[in-house]
C-alpha atoms as a PDB file:
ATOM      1  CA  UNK A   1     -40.558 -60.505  28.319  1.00  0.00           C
ATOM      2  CA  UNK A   2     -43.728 -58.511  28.487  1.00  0.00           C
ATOM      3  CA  UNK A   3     -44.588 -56.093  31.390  1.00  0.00           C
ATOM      4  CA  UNK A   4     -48.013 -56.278  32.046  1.00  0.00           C
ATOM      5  CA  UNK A   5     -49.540 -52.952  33.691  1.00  0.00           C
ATOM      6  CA  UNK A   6     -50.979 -54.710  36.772  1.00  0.00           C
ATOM      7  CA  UNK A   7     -46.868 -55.422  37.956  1.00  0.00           C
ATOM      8  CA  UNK A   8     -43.969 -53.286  37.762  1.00  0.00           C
ATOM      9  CA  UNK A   9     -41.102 -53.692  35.725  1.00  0.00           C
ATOM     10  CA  UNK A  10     -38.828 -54.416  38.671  1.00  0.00           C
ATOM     11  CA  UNK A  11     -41.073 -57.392  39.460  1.00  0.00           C
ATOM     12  CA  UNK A  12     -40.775 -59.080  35.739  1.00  0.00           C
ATOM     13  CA  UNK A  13     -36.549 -58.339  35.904  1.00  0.00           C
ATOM     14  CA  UNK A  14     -36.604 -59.925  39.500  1.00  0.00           C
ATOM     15  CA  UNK A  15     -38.494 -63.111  38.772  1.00  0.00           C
ATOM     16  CA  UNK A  16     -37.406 -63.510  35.120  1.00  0.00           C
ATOM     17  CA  UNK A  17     -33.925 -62.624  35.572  1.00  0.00           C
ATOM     18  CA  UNK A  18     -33.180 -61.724  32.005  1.00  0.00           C
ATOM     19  CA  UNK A  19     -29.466 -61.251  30.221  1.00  0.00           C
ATOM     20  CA  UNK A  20     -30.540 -58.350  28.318  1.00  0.00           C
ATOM     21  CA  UNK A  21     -33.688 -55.735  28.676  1.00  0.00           C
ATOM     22  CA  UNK A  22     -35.796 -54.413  25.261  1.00  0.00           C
ATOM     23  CA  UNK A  23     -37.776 -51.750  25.352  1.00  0.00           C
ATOM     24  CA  UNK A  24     -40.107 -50.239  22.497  1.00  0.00           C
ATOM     25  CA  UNK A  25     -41.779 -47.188  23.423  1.00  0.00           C
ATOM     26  CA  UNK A  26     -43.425 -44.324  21.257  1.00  0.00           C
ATOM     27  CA  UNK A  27     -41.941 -42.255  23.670  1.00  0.00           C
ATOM     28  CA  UNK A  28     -40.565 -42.833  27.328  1.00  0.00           C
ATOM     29  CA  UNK A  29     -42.528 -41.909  29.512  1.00  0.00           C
ATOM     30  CA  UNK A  30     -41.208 -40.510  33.411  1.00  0.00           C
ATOM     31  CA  UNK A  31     -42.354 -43.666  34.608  1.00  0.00           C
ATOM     32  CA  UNK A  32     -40.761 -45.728  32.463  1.00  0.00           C
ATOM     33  CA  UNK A  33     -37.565 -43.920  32.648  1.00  0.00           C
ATOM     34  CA  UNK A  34     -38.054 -44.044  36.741  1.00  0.00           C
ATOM     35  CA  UNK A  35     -38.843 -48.258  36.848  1.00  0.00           C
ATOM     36  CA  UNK A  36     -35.613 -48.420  34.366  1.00  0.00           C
ATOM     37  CA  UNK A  37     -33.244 -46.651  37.273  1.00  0.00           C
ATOM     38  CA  UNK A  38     -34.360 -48.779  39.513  1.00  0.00           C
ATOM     39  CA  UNK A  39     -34.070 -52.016  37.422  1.00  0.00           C
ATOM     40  CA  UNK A  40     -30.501 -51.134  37.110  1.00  0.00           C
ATOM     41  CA  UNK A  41     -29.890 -50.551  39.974  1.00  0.00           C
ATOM     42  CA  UNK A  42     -31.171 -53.350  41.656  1.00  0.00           C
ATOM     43  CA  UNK A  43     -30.586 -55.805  38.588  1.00  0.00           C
ATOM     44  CA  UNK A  44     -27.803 -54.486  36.713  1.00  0.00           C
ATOM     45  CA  UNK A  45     -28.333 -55.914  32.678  1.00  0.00           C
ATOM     46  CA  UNK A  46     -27.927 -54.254  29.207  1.00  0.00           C
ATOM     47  CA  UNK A  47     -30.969 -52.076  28.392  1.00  0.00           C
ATOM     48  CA  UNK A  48     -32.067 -51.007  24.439  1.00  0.00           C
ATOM     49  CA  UNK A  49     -34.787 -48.854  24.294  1.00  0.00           C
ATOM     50  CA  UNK A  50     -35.627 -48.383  21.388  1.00  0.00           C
ATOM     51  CA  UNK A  51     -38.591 -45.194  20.829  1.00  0.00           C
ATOM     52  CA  UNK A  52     -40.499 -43.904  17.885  1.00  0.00           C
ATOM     53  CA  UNK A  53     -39.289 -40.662  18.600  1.00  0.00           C
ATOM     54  CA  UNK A  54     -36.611 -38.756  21.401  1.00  0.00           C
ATOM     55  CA  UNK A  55     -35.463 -35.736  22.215  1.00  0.00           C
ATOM     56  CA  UNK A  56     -32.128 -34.842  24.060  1.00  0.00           C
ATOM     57  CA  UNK A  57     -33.353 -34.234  27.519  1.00  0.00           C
ATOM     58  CA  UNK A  58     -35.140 -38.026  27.232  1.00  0.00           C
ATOM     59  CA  UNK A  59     -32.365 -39.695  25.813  1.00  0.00           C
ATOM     60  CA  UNK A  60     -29.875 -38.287  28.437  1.00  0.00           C
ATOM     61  CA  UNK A  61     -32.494 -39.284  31.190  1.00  0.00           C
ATOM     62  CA  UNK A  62     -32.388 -42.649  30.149  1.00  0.00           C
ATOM     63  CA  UNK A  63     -28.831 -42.563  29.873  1.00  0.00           C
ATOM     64  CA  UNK A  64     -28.871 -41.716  33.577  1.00  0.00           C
ATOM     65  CA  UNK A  65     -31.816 -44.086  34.336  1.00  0.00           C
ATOM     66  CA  UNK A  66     -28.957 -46.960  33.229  1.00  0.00           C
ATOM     67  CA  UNK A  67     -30.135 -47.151  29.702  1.00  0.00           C
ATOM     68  CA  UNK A  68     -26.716 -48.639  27.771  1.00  0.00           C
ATOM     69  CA  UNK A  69     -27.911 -47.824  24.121  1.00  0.00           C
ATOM     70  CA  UNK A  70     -31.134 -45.324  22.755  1.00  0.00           C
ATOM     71  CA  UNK A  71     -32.114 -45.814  18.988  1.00  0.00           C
ATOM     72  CA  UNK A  72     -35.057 -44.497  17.218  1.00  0.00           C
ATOM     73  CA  UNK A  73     -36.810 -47.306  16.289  1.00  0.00           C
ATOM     74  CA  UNK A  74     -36.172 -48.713  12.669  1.00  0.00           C
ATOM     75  CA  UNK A  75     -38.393 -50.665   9.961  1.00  0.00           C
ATOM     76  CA  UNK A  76     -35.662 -53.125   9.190  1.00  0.00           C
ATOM     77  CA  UNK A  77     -35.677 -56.138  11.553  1.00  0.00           C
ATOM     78  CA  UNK A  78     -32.059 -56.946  10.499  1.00  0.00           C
ATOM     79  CA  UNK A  79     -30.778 -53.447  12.400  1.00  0.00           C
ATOM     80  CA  UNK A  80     -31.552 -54.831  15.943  1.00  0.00           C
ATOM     81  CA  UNK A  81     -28.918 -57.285  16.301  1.00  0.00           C
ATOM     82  CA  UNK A  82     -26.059 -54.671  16.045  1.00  0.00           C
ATOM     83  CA  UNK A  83     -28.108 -52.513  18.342  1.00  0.00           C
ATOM     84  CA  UNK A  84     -28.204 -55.689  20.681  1.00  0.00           C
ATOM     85  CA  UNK A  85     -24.342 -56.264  20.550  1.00  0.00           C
ATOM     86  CA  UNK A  86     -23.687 -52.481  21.071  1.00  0.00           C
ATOM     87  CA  UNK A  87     -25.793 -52.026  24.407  1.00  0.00           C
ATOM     88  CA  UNK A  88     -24.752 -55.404  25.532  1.00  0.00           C
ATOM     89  CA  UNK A  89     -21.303 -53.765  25.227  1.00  0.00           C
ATOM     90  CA  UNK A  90     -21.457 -50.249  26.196  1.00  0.00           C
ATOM     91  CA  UNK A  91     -23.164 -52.211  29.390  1.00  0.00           C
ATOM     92  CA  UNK A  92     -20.077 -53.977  30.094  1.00  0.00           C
ATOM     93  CA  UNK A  93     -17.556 -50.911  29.335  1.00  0.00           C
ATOM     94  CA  UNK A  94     -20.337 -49.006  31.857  1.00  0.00           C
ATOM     95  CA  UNK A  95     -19.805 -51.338  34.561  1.00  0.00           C
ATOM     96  CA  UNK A  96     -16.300 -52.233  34.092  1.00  0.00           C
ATOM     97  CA  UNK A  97     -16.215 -48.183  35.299  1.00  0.00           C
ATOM     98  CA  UNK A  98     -18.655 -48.282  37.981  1.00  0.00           C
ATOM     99  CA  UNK A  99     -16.517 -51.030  39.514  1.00  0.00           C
ATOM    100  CA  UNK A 100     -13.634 -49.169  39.192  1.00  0.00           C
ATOM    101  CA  UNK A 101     -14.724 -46.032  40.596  1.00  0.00           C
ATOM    102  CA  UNK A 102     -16.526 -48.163  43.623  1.00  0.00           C
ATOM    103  CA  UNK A 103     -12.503 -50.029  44.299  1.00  0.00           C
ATOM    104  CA  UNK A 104     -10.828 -46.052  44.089  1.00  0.00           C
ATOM    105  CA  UNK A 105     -13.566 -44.555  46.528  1.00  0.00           C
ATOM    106  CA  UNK A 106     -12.856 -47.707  48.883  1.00  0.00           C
ATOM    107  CA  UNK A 107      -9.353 -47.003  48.791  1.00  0.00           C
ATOM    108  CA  UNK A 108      -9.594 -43.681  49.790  1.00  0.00           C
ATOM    109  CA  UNK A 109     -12.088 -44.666  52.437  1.00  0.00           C
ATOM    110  CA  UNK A 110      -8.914 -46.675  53.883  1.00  0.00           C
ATOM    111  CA  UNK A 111      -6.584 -44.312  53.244  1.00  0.00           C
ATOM    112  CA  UNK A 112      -8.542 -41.903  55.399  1.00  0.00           C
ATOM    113  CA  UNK A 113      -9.179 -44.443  58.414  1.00  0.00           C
ATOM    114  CA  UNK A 114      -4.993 -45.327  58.462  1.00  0.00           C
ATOM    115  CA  UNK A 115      -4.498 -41.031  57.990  1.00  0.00           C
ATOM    116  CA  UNK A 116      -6.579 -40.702  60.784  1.00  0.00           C
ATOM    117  CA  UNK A 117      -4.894 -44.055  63.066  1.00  0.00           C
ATOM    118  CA  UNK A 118      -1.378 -42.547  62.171  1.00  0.00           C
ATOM    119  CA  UNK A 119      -2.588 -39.227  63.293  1.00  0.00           C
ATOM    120  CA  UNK A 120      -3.929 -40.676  66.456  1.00  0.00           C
ATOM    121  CA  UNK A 121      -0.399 -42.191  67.713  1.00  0.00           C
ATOM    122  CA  UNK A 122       1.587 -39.542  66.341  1.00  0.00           C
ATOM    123  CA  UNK A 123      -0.518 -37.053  68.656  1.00  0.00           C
ATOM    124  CA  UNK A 124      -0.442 -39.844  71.513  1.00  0.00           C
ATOM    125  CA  UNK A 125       3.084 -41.291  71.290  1.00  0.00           C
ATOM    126  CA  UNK A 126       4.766 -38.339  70.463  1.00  0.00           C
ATOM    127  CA  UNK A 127       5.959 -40.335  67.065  1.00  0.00           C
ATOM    128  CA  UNK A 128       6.858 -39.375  63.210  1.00  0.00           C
ATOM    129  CA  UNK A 129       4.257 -40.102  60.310  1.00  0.00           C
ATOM    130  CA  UNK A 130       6.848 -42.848  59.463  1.00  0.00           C
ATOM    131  CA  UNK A 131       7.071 -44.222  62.821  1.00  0.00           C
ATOM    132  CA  UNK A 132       3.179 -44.412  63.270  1.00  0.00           C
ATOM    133  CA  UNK A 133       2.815 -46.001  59.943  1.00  0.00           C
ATOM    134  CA  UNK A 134       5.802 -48.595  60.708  1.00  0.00           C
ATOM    135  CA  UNK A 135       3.740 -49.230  64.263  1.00  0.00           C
ATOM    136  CA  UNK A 136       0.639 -49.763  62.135  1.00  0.00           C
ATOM    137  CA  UNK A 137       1.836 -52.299  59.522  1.00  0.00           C
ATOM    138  CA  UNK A 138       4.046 -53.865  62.449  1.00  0.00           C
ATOM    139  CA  UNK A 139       0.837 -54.702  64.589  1.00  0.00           C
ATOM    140  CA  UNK A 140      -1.033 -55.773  61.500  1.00  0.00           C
ATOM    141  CA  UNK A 141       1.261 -57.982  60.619  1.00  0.00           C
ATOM    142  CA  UNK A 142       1.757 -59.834  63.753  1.00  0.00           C
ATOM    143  CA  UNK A 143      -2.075 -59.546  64.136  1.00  0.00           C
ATOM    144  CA  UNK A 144      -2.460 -60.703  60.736  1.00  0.00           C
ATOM    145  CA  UNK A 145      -5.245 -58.054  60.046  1.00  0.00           C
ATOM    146  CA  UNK A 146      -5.420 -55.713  57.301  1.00  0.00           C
ATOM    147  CA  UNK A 147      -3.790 -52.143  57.505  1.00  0.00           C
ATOM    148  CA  UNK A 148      -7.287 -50.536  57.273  1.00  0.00           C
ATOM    149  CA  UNK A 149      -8.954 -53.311  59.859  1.00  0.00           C
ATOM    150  CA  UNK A 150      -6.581 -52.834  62.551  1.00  0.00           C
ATOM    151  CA  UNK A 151      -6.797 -48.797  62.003  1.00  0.00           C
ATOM    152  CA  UNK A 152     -10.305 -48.654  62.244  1.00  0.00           C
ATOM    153  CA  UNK A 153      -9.922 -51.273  65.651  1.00  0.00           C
ATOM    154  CA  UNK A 154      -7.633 -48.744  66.898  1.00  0.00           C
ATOM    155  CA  UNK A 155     -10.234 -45.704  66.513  1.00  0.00           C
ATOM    156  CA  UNK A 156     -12.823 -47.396  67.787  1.00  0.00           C
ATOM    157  CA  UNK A 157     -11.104 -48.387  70.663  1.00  0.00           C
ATOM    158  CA  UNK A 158      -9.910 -44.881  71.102  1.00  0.00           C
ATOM    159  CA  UNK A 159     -13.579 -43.695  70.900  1.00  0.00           C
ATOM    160  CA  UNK A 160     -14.383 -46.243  73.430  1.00  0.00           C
ATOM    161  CA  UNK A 161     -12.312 -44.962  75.840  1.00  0.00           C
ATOM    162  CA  UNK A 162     -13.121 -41.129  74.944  1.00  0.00           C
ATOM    163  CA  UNK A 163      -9.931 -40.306  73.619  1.00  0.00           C
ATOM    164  CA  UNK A 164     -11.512 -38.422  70.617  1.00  0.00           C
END
């Protein structure tokens, strides 16, 4: 896939949809490196660039920018399919940990909202931390709504009525 200069980059990866991105660049420029973050972003895919030259500061930009492998460019056509293979799976690996992290911060998120429901009977019905929580799952159950749905239902309403 070629990127012509009249369209960006994001344009060509949203109509084209391709498995894997290659770029060759004499050196990255800011732009490049700024059209590659929000590629993957957007369109998350294994990205080789592959430059004539880099320095530290450009590679660990492009790291950042969602770039899964940086080579210096080589002569021999038979050294790109291992570079292929190896951004394909550092790609994977990178992902595998960005959906991980994005399932733990979600988790806390509804640990917080049942912290804060628990904290909101306890104060209003004079109960224990293991008494609010039993009331909690109870009414979920019953309700057949998730711990963390019928929490934030029960903030909400307390909002409502200015119970803050």
């Amino acid at each position: 896939m070629l990127a012509s200069p009249e369209s960006s980059l994001l344009e060509h990866v949203s109509r084209n949809q391709p498995d894997l991105l290659l770029i060759v660049s004499s050196h990255p420029s800011t732009l490049l490196l700024s059209q590659l973050e929000q590629v993957t972003r957007d369109h998350p895919l294994p990205v080789l660039l592959l430059a004539q030259r880099g320095d530290s500061h450009c590679m660990r930009t492009a790291v950042h920018a969602g770039v899964a492998l940086y080579a210096l460019e080589q002569d021999k056509p038979s050294g790109l399919a291992p570079l292929l293979e190896m951004a394909c799976v550092s790609f994977e690996f990178t992902q595998q940990l960005k959906d991980r992290l994005s399932g733990l911060e979600q988790q806390l998120a509804d640990r917080k909202i049942i912290e804060k429901a628990k904290g909101l009977l306890m104060m209003r019905r004079g109960l224990q931390e293991a008494e609010a929580y039993a009331l909690l799952r109870t009414e979920a159950m019953r309700c057949g709504l998730r711990l963390v749905e019928l929490s934030r239902q029960l903030l909400q309403s307390s909002a409502l009525l200015g119970d803050s």
